[in-house]
Protein backbone atom coordinates (compact mmCIF):
# COMPACT_ATOMS: atom_id res chain seq x y z
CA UNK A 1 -35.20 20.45 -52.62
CA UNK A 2 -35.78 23.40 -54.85
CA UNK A 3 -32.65 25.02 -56.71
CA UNK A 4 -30.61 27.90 -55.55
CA UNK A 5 -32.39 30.14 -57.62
CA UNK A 6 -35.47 29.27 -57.31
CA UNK A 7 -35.09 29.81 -53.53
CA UNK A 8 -33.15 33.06 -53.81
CA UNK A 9 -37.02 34.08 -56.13
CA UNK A 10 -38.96 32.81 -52.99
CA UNK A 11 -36.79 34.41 -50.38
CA UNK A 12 -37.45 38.28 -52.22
CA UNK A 13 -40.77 37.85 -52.68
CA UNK A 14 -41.62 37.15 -49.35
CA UNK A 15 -39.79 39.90 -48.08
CA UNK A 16 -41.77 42.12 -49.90
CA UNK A 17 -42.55 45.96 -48.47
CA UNK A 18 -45.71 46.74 -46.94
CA UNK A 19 -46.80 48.48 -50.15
CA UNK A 20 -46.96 45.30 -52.02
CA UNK A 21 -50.57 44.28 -52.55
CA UNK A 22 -51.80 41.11 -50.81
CA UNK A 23 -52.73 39.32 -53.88
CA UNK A 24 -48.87 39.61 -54.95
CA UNK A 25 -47.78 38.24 -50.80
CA UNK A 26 -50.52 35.71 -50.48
CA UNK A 27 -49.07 34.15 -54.15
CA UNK A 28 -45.67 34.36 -53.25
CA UNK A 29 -46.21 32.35 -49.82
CA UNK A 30 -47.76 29.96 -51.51
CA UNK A 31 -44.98 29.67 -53.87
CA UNK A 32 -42.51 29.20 -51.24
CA UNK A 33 -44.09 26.89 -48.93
CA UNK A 34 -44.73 24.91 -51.91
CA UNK A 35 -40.63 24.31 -52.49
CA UNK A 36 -40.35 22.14 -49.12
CA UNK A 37 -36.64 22.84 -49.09
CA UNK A 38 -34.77 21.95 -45.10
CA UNK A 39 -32.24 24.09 -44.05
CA UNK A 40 -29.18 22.05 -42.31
CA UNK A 41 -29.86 22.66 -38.72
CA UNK A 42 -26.49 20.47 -37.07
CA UNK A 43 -24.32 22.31 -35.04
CA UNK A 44 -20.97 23.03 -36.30
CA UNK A 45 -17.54 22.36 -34.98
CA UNK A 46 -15.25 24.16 -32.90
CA UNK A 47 -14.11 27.51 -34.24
CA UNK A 48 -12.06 28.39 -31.68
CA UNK A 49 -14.26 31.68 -30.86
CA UNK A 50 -15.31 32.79 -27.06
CA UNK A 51 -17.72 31.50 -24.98
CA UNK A 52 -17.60 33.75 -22.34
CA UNK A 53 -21.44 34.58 -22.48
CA UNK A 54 -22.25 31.39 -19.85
CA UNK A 55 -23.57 33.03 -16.82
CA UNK A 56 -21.04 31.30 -14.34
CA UNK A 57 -18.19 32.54 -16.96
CA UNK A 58 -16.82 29.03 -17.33
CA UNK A 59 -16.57 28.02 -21.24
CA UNK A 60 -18.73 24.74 -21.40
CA UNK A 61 -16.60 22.11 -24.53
CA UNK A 62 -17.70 23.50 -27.43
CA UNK A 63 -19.14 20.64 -29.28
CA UNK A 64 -22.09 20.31 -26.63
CA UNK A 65 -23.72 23.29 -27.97
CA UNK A 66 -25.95 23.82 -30.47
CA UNK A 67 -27.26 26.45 -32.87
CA UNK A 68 -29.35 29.48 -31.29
CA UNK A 69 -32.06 30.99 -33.16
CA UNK A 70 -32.30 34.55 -34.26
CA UNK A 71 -35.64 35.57 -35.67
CA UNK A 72 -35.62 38.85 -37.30
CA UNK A 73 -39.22 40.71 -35.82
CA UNK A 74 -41.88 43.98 -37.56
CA UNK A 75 -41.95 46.01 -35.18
CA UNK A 76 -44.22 48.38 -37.16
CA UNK A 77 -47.98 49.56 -35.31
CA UNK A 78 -49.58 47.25 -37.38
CA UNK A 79 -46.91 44.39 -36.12
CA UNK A 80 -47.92 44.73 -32.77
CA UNK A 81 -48.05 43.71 -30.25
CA UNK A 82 -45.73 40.82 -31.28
CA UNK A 83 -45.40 37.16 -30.75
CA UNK A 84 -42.70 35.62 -28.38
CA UNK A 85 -40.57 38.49 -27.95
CA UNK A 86 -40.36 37.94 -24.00
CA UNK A 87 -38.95 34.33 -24.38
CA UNK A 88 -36.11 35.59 -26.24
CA UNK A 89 -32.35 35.31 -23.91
CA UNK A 90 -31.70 38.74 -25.78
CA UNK A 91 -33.39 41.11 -28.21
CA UNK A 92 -31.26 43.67 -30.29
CA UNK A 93 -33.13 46.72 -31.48
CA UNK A 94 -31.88 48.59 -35.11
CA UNK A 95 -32.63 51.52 -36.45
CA UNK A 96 -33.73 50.84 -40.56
CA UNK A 97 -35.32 52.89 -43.65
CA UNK A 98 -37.51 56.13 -42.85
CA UNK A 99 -35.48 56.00 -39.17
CA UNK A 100 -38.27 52.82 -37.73
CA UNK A 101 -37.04 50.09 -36.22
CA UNK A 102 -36.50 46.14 -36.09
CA UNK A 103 -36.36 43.79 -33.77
CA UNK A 104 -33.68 40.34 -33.58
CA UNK A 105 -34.20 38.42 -30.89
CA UNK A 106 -32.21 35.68 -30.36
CA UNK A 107 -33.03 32.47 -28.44
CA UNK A 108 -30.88 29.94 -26.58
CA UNK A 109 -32.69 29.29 -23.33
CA UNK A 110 -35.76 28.02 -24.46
CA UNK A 111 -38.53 28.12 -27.23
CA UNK A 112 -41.32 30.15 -27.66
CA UNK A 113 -44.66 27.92 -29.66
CA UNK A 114 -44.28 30.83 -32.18
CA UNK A 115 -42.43 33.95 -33.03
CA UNK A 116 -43.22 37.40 -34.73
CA UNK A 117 -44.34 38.52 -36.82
CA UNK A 118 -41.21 37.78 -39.13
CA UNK A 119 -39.73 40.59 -41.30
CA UNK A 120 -36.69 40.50 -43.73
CA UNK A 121 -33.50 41.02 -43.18
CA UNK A 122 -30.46 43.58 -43.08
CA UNK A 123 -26.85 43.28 -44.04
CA UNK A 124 -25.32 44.97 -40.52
CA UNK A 125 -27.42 41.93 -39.41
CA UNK A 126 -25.16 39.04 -40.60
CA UNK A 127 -22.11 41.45 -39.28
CA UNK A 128 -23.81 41.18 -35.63
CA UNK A 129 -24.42 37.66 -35.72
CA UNK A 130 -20.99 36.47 -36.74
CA UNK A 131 -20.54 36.14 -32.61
CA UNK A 132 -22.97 32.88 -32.97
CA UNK A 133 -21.90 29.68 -33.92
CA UNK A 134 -23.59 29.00 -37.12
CA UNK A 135 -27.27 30.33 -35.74
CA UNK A 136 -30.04 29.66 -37.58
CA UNK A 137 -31.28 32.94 -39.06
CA UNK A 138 -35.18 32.88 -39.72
CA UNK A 139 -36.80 35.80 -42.47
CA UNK A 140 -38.89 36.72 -44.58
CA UNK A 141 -37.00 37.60 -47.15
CA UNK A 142 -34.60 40.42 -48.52
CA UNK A 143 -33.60 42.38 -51.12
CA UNK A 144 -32.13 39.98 -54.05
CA UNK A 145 -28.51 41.80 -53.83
CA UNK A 146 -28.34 41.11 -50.55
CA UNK A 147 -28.89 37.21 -50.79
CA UNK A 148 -25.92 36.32 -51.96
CA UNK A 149 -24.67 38.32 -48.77
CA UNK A 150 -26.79 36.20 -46.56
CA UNK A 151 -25.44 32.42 -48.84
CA UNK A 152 -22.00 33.43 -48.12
CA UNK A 153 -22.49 34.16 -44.29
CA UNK A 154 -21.73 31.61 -41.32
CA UNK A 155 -25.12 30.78 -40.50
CA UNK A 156 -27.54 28.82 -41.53
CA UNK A 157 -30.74 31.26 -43.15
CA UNK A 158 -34.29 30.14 -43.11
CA UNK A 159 -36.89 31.73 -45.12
CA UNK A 160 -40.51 30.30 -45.82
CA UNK A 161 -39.02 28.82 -49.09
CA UNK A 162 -36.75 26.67 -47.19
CA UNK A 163 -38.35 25.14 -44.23
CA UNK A 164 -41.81 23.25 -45.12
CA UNK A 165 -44.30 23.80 -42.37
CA UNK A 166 -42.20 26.26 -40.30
CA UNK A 167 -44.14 29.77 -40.88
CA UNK A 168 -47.77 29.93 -41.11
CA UNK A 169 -50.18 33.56 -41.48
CA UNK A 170 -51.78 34.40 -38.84
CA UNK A 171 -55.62 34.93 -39.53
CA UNK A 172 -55.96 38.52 -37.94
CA UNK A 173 -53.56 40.86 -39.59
CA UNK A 174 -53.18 41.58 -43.19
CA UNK A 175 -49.47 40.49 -45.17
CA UNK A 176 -47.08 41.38 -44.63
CA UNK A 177 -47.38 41.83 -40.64
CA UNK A 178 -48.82 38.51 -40.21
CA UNK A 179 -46.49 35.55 -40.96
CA UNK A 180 -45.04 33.54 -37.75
CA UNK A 181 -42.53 30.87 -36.85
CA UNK A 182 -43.08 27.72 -35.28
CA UNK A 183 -39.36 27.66 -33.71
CA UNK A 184 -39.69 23.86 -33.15
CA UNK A 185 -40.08 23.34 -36.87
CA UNK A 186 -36.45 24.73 -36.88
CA UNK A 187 -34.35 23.42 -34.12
CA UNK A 188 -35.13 20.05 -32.36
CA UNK A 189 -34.53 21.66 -28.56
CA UNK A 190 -32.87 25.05 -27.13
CA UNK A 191 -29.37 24.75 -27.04
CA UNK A 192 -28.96 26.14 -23.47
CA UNK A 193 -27.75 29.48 -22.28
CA UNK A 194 -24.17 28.26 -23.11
CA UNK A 195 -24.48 28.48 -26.64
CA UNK A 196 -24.87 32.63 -25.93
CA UNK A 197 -21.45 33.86 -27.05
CA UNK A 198 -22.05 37.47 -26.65
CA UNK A 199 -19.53 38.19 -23.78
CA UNK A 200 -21.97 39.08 -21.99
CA UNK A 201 -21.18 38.67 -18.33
CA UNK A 202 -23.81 37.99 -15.19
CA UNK A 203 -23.86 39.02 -11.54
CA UNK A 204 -23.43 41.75 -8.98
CA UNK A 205 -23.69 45.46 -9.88
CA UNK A 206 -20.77 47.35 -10.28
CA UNK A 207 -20.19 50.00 -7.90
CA UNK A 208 -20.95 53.23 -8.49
CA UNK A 209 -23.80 54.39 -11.04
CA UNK A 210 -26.59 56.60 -10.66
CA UNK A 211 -30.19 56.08 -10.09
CA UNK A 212 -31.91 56.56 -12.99
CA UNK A 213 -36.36 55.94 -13.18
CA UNK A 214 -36.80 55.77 -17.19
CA UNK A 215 -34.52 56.01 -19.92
CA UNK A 216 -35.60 56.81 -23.62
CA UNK A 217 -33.95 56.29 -26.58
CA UNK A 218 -35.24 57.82 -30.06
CA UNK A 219 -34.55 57.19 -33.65
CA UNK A 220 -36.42 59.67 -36.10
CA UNK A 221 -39.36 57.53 -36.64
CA UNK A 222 -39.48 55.42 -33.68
CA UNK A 223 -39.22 56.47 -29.49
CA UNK A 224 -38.28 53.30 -26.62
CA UNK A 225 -38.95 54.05 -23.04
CA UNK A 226 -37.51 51.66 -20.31
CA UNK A 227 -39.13 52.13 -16.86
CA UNK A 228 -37.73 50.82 -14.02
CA UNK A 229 -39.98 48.42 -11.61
CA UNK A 230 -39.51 47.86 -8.19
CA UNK A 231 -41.96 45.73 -7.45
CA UNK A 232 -40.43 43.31 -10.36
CA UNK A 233 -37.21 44.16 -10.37
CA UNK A 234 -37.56 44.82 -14.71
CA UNK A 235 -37.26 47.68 -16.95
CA UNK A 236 -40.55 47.74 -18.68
CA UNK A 237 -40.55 48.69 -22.05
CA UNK A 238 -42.85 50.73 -23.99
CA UNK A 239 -42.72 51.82 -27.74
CA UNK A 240 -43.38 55.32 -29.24
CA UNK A 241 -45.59 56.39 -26.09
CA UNK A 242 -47.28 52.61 -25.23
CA UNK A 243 -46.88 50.02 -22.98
CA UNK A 244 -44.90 47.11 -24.92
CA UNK A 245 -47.25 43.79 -24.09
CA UNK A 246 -47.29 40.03 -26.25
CA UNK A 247 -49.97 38.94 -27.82
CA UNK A 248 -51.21 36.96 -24.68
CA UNK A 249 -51.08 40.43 -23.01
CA UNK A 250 -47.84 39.97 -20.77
CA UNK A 251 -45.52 43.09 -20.25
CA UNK A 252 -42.38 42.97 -22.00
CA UNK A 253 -39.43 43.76 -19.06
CA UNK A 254 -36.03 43.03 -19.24
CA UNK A 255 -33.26 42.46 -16.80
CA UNK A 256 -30.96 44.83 -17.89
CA UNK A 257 -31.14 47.56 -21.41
CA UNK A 258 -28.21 47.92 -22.79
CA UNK A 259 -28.00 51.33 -25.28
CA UNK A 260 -24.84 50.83 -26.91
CA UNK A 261 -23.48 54.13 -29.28
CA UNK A 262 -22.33 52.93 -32.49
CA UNK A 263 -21.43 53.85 -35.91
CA UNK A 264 -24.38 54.21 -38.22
CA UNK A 265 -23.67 54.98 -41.93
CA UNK A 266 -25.72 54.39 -45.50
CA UNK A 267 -25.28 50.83 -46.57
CA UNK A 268 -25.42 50.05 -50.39
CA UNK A 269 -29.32 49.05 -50.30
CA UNK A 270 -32.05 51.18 -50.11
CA UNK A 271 -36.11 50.54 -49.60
CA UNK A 272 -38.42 50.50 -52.27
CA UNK A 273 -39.07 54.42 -51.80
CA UNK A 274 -35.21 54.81 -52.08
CA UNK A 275 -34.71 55.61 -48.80
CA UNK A 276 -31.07 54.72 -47.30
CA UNK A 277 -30.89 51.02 -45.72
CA UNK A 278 -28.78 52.13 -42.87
CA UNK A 279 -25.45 49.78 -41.56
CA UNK A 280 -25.25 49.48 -37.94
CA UNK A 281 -21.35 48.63 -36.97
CA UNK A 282 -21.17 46.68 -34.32
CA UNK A 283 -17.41 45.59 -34.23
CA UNK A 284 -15.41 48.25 -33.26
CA UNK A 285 -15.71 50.31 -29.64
CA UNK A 286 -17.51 52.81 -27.92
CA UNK A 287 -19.44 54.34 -24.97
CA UNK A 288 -22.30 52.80 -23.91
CA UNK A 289 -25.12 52.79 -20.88
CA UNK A 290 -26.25 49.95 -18.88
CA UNK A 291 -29.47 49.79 -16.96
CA UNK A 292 -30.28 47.45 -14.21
CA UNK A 293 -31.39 47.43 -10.98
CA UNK A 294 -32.61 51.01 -11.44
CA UNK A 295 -29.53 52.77 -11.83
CA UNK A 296 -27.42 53.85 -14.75
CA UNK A 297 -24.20 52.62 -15.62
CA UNK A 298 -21.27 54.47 -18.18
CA UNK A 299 -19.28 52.34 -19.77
CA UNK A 300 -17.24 51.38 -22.73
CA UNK A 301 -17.99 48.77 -24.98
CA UNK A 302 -15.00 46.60 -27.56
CA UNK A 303 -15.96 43.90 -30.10
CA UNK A 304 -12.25 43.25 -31.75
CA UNK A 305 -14.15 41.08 -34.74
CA UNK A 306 -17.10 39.74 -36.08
CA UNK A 307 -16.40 36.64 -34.45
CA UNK A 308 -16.23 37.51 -30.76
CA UNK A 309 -18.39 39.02 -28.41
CA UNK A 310 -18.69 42.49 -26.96
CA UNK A 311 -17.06 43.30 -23.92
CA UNK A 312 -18.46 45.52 -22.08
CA UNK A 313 -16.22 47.50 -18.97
CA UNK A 314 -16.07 50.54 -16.60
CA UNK A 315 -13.81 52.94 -17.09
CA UNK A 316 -11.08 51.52 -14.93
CA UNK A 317 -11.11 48.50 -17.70
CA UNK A 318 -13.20 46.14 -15.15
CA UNK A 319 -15.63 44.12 -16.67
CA UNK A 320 -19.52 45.14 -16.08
CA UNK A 321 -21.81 42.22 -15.19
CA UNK A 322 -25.71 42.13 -16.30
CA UNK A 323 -28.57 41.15 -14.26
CA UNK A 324 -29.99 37.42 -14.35
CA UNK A 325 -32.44 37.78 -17.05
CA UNK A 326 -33.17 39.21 -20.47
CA UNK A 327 -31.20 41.73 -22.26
CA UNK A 328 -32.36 44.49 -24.46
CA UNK A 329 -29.19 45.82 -26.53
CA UNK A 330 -30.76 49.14 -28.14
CA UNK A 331 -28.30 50.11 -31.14
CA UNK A 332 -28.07 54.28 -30.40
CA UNK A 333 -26.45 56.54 -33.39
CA UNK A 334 -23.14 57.71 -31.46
CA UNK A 335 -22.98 61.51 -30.95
């Protein structure tokens, strides 16, 4: 077990931007690896919090569930096409520096044999998973102001310098787009579905809606595009203009995309090129729009704290249920 601040050194240099040169990521790998420091991985007791996010709605005793995992994911051209990504229970898109995005996708159900690649991370990011019991958190790094941040938060964060064995570089893609996670190296078996205290709630459509084909959200450097399938009853996804596959050349489509209107405002970090790290606020409320079954839905959405889930209603205050399936939750700069 390596001290704190020798893993707080191995966690930044990881995380290093894309500019860094190879040399500098290949060393700093190596570095980390070489500490062979084990996260704690146990789940933790009862808070008290909401677990509404169990498909039948019942709230399974809390102590039977474990952590999930939430893997932070590039999402840049040279990242893809990524590793995992359709295994996830529910992926979260952000906007970050230069207006590109990043993925988190979060996994409860079942584990992928790897995931990514695996970027750093963002403070709005320990803000959104404050829902989660404890989750395990897996990186690549971030900025060293922000670690203390990240030691501080209710989870438990897992960076190359703290999990022997768990990432590995892929051989073809240069650094930093090509470092994965072996999500068995982390947790010992998926928790279960349960352990997804989002508030999300599954079953029928509401009434109402419109039908709705595609739907396309931009951010300034980055363009989704969910089209709706018939034939497989899934939005498919495709990023600035493509078709969104996995490595092993499946189509990314999810159940239902959620685009959910938030806040976004200048955190107090900023890039290596000193652009902005933005802060997506995701407690609070808002409008939103909820795609499945090839129609559009309006609707409100209400997180009360950083502990509970998001509700997510029409506008006579019922509550909106999600299609079986994954969930897309695309984080839209409110108007």
């Amino acid at each position: 077990m390596v001290g704190a601040e020798r893993a707080r050194r191995s966690r930044a240099a990881v995380g290093a931007t894309p500019a860094a040169p190879l040399l500098a990521a290949a060393l700093a790998l190596a570095l980390s690896l070489a500490a062979g420091c084990t996260t704690s991985r146990s789940p933790s007791p009862d808070d008290g919090r909401s677990t509404s996010g169990r498909p039948d709605g019942t709230s399974p005793p809390a102590t039977s569930l474990g952590p999930v995992l939430a893997v932070k994911i590039d999402n840049a051209d040279a990242a893809r096409p990524q590793t995992g990504v359709d295994a996830a229970d529910v992926v979260y898109v952000e906007q970050v520096e230069g207006g590109l995005s990043r993925l988190m996708a979060v996994y409860a159900s079942r584990l992928p044999q790897a995931v990514g690649p695996v970027r750093s991370a963002r403070e709005s990011d320990l803000e959104l998973l404050g829902q989660f019991r404890r989750p395990v958190l897996a990186f690549s790094g971030a900025q060293h102001k922000l670690l203390p941040l990240i030691d501080r938060a209710p989870l438990d964060a897992v960076t190359p310098g703290d999990a022997s064995g768990a990432y590995f570089r892929g051989p073809d893609r240069a650094a930093p787009h090509n470092l994965y996670l072996r999500p068995d190296r982390l947790l010992p078996s998926a928790p279960g579905a349960a352990a997804l205290t989002t508030g999300f709630r599954y079953g029928p459509a509401p009434s109402g809606g419109r039908a709705q084909a595609s739907h396309t959200v931009r951010y300034p450097a980055a363009r989704f595009t969910f089209t709706w399938s018939a034939d497989r009853a899934r939005w498919l996804v495709s990023m600035d203009g493509t078709p969104t596959v996995t490595a092993d050349g499946q189509r990314v489509a999810p159940a239902t995309v959620v685009v959910q209107y938030v806040t976004m405002r200048a955190s107090a970090f900023h890039d290596f090129l000193g652009n902005d790290t933005p802060y997506t606020e995701t407690v609070g409320s808002g409008t939103a729009e909820v795609l499945r079954d090839g129609r559009a839905y309006d609707v409100r959405w209400k997180r009360a704290t950083a502990q509970d889930g998001t509700d997510f209603t029409t506008g006579d205050g019922n509550p909106v249920d999600f299609a079986e399936g994954q969930v897309w939750v695309v984080f839209a700069k409110a108007p």
